[in-house]
Protein backbone atom coordinates (compact mmCIF):
# COMPACT_ATOMS: atom_id res chain seq x y z
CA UNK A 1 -16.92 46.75 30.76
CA UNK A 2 -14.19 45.00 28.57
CA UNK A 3 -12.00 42.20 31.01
CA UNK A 4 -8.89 40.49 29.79
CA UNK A 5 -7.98 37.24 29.19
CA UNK A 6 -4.98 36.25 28.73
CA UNK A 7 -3.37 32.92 27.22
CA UNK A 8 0.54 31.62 27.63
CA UNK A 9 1.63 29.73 24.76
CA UNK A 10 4.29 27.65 24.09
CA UNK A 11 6.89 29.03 21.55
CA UNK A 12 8.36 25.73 20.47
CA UNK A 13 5.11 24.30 18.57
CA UNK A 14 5.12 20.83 16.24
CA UNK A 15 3.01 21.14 13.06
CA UNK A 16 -0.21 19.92 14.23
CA UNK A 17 -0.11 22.23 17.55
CA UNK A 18 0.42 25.34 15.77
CA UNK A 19 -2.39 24.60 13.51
CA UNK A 20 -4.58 24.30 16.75
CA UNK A 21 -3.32 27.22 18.44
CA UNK A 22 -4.20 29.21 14.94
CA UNK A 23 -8.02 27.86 15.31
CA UNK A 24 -8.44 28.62 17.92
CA UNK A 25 -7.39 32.05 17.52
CA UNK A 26 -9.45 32.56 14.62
CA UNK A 27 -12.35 30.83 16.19
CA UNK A 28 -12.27 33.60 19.16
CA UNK A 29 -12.32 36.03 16.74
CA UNK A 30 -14.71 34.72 14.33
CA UNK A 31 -17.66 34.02 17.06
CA UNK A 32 -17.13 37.30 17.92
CA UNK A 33 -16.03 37.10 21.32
CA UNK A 34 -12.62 39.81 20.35
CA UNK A 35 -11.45 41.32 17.66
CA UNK A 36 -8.12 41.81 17.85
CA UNK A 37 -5.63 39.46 19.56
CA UNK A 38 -2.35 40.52 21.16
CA UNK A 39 1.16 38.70 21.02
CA UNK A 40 3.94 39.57 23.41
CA UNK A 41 6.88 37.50 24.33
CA UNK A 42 6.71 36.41 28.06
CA UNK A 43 10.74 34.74 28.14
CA UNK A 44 12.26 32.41 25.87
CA UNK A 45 10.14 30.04 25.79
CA UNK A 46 6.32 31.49 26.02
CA UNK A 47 4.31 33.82 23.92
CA UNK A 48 1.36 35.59 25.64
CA UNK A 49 -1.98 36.00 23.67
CA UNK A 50 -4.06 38.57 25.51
CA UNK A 51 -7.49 40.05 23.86
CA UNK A 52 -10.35 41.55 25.83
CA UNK A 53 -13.94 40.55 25.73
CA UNK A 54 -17.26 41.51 27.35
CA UNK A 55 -17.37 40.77 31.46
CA UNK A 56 -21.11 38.95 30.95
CA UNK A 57 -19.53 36.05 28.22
CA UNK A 58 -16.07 36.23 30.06
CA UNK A 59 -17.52 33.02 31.63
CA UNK A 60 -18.45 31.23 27.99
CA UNK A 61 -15.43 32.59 26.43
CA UNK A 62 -13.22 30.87 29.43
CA UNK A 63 -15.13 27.88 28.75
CA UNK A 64 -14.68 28.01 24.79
CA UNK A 65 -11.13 27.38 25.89
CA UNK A 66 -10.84 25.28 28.24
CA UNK A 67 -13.23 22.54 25.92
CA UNK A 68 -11.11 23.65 23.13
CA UNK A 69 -7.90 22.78 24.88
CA UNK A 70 -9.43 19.82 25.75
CA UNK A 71 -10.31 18.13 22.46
CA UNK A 72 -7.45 19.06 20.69
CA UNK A 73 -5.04 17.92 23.29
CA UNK A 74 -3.04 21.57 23.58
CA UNK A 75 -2.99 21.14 27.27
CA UNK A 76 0.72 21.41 27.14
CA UNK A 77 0.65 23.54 24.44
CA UNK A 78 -1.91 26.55 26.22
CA UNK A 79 -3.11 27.29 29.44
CA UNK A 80 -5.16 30.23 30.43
CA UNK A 81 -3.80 32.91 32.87
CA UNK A 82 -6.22 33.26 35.80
């Protein structure tokens, strides 16, 4: 069974952050943990980035994040819904 996850992102982004946030995106996708990631607006000043992925490597793919976030320093960029 497919679960959620779900991402808020900041709307107002500087150069290098947006690059990030794109990587990351593309590295979800590309290790094959979605295939298709959706964009809605939250309010004025979020986007949320939702894609579903597998309930066994929801764990890994939560922690693929979370380093992620981490060592590119987009902790006030991203955070992950719970």
């Amino acid at each position: 069974m497919e679960r959620a996850i779900k991402l808020k992102v900041r709307k107002e982004l500087d150069g290098r952050e947006q690059f990030n946030v794109i990587k990351l995106k593309g590295s979800l996708i590309s290790k094959g943990y979605t295939e298709i990631i959706h964009i809605l607006d939250q309010d004025e000043n979020y986007h949320i980035n939702s894609f579903a992925t597998s309930a066994e490597s929801r764990n890994e793919v939560k922690d693929f994040i979370a380093d992620f976030i981490s060592s590119q320093n987009l902790a006030d960029a991203v955070t992950v819904f719970k």
